[in-house]
C-alpha atoms as a PDB file:
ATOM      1  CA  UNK A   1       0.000   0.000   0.000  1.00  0.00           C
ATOM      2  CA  UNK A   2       1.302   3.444  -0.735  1.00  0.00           C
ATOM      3  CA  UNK A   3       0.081   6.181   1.127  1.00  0.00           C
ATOM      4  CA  UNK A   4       0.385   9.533  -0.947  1.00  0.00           C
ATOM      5  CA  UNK A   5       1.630  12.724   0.369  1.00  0.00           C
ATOM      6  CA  UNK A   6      -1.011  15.392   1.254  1.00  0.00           C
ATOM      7  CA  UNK A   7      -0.178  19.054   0.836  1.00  0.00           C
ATOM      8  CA  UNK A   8       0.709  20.918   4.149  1.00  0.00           C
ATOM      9  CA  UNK A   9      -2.077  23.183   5.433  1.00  0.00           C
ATOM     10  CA  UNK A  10      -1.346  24.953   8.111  1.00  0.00           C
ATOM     11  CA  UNK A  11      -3.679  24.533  11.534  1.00  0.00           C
ATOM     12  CA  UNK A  12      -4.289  27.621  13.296  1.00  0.00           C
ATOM     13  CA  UNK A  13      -4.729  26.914  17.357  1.00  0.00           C
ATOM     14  CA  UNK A  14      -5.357  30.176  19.782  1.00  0.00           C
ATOM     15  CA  UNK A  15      -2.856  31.687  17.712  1.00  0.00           C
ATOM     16  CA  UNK A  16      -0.297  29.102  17.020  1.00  0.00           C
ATOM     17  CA  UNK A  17       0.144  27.949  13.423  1.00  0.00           C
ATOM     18  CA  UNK A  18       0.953  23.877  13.646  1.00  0.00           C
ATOM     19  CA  UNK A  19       1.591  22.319   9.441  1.00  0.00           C
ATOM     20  CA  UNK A  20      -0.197  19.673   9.401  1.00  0.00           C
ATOM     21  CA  UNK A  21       2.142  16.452   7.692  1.00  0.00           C
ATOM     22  CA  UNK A  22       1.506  13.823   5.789  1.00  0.00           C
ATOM     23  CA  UNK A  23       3.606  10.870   6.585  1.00  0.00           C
ATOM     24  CA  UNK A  24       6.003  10.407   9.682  1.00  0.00           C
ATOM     25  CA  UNK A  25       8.958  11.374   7.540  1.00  0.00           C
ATOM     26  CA  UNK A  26       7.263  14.709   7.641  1.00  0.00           C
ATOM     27  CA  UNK A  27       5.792  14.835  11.095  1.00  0.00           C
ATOM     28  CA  UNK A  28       6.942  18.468  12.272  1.00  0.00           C
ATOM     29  CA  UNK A  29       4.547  18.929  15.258  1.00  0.00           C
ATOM     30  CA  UNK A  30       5.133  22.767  17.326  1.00  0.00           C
ATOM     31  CA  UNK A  31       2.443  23.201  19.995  1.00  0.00           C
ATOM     32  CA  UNK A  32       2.516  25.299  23.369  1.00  0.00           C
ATOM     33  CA  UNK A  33       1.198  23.586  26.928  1.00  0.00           C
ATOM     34  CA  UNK A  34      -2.137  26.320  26.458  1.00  0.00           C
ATOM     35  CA  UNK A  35      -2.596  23.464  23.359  1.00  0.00           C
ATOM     36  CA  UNK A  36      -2.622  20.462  26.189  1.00  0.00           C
ATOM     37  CA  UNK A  37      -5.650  18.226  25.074  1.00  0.00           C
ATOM     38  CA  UNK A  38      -6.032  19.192  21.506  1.00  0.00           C
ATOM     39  CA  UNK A  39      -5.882  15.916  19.138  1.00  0.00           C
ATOM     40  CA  UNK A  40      -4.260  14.250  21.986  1.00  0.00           C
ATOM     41  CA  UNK A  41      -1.659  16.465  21.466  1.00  0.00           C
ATOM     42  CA  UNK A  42       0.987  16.889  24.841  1.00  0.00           C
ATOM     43  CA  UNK A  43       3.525  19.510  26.095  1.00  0.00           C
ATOM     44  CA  UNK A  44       5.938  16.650  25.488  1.00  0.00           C
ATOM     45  CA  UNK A  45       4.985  16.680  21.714  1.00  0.00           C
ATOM     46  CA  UNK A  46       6.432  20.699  21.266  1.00  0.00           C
ATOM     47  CA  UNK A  47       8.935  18.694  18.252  1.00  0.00           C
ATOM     48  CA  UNK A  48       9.792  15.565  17.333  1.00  0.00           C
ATOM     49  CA  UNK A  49      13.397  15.352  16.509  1.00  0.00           C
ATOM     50  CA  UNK A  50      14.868  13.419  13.175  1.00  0.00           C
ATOM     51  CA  UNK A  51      15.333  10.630  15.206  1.00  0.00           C
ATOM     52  CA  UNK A  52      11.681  10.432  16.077  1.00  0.00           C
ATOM     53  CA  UNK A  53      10.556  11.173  13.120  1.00  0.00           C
ATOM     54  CA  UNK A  54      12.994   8.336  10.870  1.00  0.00           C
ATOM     55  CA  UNK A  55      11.627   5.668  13.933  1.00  0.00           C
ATOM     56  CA  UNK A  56       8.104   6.436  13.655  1.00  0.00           C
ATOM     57  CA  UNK A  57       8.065   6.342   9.899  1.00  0.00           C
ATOM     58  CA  UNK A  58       9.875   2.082  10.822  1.00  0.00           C
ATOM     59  CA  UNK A  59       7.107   1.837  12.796  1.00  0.00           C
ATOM     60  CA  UNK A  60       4.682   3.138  10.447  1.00  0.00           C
ATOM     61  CA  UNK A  61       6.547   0.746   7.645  1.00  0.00           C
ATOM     62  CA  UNK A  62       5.870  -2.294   9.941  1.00  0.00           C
ATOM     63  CA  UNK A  63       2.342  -1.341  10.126  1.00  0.00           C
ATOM     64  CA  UNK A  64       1.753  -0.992   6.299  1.00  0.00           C
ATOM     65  CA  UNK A  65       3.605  -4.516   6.022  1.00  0.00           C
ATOM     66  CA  UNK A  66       1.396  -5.930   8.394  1.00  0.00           C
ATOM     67  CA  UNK A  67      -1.603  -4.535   6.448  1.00  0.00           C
ATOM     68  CA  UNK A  68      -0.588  -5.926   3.247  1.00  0.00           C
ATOM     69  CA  UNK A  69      -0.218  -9.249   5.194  1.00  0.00           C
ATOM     70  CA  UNK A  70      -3.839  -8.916   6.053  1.00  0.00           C
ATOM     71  CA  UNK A  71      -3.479  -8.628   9.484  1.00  0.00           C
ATOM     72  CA  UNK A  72      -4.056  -5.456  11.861  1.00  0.00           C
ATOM     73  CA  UNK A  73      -1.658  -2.439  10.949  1.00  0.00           C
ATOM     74  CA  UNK A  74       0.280  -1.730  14.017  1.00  0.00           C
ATOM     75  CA  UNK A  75       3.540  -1.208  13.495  1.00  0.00           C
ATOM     76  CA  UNK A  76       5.973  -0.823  16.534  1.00  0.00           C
ATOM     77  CA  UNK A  77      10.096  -0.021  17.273  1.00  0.00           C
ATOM     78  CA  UNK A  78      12.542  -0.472  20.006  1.00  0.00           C
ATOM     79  CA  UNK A  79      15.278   2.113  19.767  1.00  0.00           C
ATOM     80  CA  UNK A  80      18.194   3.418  22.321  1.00  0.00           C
ATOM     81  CA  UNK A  81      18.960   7.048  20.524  1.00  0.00           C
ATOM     82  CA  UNK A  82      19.727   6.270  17.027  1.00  0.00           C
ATOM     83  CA  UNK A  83      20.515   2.586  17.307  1.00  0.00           C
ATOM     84  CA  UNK A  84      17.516   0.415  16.521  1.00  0.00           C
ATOM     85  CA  UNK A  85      16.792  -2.265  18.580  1.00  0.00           C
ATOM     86  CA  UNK A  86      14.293  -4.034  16.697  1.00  0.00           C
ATOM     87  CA  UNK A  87      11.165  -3.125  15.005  1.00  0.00           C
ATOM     88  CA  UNK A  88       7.910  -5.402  15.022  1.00  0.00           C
ATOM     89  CA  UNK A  89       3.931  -5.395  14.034  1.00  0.00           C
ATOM     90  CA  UNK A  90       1.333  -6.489  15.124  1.00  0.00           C
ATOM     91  CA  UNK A  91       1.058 -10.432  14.035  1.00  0.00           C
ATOM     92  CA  UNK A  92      -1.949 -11.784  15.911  1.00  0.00           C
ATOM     93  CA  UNK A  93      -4.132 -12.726  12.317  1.00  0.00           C
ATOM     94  CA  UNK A  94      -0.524 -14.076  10.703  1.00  0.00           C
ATOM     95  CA  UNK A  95       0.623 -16.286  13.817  1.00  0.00           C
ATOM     96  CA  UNK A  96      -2.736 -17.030  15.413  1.00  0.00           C
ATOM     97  CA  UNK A  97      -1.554 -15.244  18.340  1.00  0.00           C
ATOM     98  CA  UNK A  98      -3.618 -13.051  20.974  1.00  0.00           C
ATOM     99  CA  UNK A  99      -1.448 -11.660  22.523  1.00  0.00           C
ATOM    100  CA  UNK A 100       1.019 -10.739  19.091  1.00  0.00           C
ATOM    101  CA  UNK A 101       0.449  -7.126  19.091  1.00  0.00           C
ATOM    102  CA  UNK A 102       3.089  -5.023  17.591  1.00  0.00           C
ATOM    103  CA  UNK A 103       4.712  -3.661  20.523  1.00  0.00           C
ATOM    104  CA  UNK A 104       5.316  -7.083  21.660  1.00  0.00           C
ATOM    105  CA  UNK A 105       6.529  -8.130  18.759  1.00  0.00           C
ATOM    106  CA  UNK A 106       9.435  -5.504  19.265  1.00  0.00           C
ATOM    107  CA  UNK A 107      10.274  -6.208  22.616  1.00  0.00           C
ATOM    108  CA  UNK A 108      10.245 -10.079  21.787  1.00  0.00           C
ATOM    109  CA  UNK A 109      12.685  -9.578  18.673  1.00  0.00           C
ATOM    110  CA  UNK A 110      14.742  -7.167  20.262  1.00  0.00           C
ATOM    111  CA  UNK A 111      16.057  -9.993  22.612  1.00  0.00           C
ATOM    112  CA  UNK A 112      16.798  -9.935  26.389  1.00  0.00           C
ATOM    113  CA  UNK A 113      17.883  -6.734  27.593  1.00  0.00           C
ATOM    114  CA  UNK A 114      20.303  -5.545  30.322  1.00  0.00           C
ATOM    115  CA  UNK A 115      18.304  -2.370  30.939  1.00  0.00           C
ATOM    116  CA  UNK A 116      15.543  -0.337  29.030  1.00  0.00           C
ATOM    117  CA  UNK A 117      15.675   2.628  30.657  1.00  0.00           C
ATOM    118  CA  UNK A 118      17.265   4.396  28.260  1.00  0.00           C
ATOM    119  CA  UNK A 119      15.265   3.282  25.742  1.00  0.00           C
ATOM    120  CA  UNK A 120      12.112   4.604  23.075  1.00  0.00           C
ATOM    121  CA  UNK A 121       9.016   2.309  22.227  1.00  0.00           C
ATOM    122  CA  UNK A 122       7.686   4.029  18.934  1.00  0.00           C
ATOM    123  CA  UNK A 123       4.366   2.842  17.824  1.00  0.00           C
ATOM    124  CA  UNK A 124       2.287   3.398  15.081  1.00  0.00           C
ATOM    125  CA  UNK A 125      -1.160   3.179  17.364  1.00  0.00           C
ATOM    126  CA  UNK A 126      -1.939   4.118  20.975  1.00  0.00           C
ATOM    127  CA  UNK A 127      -0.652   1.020  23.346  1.00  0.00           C
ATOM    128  CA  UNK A 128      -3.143  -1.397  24.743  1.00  0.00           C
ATOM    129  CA  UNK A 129      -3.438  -1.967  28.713  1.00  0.00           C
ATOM    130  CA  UNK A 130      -1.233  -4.790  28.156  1.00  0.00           C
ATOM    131  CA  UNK A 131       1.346  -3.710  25.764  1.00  0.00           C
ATOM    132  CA  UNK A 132       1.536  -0.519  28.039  1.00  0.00           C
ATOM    133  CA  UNK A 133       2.035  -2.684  31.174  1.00  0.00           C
ATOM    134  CA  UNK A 134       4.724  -4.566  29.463  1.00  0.00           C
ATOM    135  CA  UNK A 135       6.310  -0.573  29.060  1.00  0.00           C
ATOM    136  CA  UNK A 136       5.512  -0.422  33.064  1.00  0.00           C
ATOM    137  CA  UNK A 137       7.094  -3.796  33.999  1.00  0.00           C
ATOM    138  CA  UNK A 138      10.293  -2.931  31.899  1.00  0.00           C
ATOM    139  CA  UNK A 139      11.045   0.802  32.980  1.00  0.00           C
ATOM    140  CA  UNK A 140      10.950   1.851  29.000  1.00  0.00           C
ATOM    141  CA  UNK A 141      10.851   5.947  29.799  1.00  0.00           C
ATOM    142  CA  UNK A 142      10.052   6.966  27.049  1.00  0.00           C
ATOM    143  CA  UNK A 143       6.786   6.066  24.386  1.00  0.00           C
ATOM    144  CA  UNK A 144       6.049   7.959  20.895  1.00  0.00           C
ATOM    145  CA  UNK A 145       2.305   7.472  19.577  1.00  0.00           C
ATOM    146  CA  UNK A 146       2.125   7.659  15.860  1.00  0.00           C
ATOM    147  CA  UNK A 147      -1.647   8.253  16.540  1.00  0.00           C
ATOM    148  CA  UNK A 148      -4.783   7.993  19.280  1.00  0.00           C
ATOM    149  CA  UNK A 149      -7.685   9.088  17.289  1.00  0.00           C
ATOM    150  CA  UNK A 150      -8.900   5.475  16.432  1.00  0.00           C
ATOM    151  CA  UNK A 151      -7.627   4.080  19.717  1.00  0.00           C
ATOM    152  CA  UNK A 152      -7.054   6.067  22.599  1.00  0.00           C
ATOM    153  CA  UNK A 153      -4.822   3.352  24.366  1.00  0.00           C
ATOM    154  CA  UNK A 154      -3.395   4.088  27.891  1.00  0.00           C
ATOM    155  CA  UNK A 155      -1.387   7.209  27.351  1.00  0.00           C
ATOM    156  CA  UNK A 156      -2.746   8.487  31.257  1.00  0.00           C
ATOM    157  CA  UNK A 157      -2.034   4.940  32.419  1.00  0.00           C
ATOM    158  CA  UNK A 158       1.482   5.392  31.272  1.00  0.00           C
ATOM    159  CA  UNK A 159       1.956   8.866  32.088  1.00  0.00           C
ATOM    160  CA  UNK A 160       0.833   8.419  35.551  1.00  0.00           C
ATOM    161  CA  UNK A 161       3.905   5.954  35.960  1.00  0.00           C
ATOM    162  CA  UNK A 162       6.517   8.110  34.797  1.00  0.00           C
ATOM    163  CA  UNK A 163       6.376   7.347  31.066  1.00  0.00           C
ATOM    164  CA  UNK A 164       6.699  10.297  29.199  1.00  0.00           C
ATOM    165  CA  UNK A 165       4.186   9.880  26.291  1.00  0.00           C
ATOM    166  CA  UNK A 166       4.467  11.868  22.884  1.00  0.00           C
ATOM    167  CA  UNK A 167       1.297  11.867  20.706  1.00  0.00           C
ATOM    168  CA  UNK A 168       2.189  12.596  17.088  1.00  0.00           C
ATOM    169  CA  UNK A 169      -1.545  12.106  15.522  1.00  0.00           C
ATOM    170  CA  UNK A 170       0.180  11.532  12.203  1.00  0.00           C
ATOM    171  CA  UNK A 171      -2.230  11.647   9.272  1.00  0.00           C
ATOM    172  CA  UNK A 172      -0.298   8.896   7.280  1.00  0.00           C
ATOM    173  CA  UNK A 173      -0.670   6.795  10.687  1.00  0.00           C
ATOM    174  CA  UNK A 174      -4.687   7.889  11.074  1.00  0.00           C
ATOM    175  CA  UNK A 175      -5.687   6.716   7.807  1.00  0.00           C
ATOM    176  CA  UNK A 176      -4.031   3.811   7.887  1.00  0.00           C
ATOM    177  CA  UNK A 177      -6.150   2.530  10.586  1.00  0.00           C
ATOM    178  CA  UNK A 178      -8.862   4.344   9.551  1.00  0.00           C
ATOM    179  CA  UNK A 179      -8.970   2.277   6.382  1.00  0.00           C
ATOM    180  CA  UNK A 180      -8.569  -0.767   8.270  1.00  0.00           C
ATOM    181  CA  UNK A 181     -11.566  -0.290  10.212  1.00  0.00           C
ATOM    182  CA  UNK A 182     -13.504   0.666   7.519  1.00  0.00           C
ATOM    183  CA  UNK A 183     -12.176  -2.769   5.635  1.00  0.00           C
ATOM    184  CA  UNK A 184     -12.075  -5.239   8.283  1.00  0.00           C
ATOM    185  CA  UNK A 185     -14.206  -4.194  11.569  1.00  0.00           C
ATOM    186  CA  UNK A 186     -14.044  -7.996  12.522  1.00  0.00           C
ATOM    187  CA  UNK A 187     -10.647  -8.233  12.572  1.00  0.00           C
ATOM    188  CA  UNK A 188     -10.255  -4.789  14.590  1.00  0.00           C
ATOM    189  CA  UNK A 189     -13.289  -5.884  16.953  1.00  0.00           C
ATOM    190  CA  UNK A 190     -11.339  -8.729  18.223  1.00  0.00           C
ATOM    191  CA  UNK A 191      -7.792  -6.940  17.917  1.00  0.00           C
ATOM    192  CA  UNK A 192      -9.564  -4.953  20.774  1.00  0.00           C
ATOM    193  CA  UNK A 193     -11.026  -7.176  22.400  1.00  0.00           C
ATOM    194  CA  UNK A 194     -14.732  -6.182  21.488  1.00  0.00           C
ATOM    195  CA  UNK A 195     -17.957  -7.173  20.039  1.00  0.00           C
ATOM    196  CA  UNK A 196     -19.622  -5.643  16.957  1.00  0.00           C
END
């Protein structure tokens, strides 16, 4: 699947002008704390750096791979700074798996580690309650949410424990998931854990 580029609009918020990107690559995201709540949006979120942006676009990547596999398109990676520890997607429809989802599919390829406290989780969807326990139980500081408009996760969960969360709302990431939704409700019903 190839997502196309949208043009950049700019957003006007109580006077702040945010462009609005089209794919991670692009995701350029400048927002003040009087902009706390809007799209999910955080004062953590004021930029993501090029090393956020090039491991959210992996994550995103995993996701669309996943997709094309026909399973659910959550796409996740494990990173200390620039070095990549492993990236992963959500495999529960490939591998027959519950418990599969994308962020443990990281974790689980990136192997045992001594510490992850110095670590990033980037993922292309808002965490589950158990994917973000797993980022409780293993002292991972630091989680960046391609999106939470289709899933609001546990980003207040996490926070609440010390993680900080960054919300990108990525549009490439949004309707991604949007689409699969729209194309396979089943599929995302029991992804979540929910009837139709």
């Amino acid at each position: 699947m190839v997502v196309q580029p949208v043009v950049l609009q700019p957003v006007v918020l109580q006077s702040v002008v945010l462009p609005v990107a089209a794919t991670c690559t692009t995701v350029f995201t400048k927002i003040t704390a009087t902009c706390h709540g809007m799209n999910g949006a955080t004062p953590e979120s004021l930029m993501l750096s090029q090393t956020d942006q090039f491991h959210l676009r992996r994550a995103y990547d995993e996701a669309v791979t996943g997709f094309d596999e026909g399973g659910c398109p959550i796409g996740s990676l494990l990173a200390r700074g620039d070095v990549v520890l492993a990236s992963g997607r959500n495999r529960r429809v490939q591998q027959g798996d519950p418990i599969a989802h994308g962020e443990m599919d990281a974790l689980r390829r990136a192997g045992r580690q001594t510490t992850y406290r110095d670590t990033t989780l980037y993922t292309s969807l808002s965490p589950c309650m158990m994917c973000s326990g797993t980022i409780v139980q293993f002292g991972i500081p630091r989680v960046v949410i391609g999106e939470n408009q289709n899933f609001g996760g546990n980003e207040d969960f996490l926070r609440k424990r010390g993680v900080e969360v960054v919300i990108a709302n990525d549009p490439g990431c949004i309707a991604l998931m949007e689409r699969f939704i729209r194309e396979k409700p089943e599929l995302w019903a029991e992804d979540i854990a929910q009837e139709l």
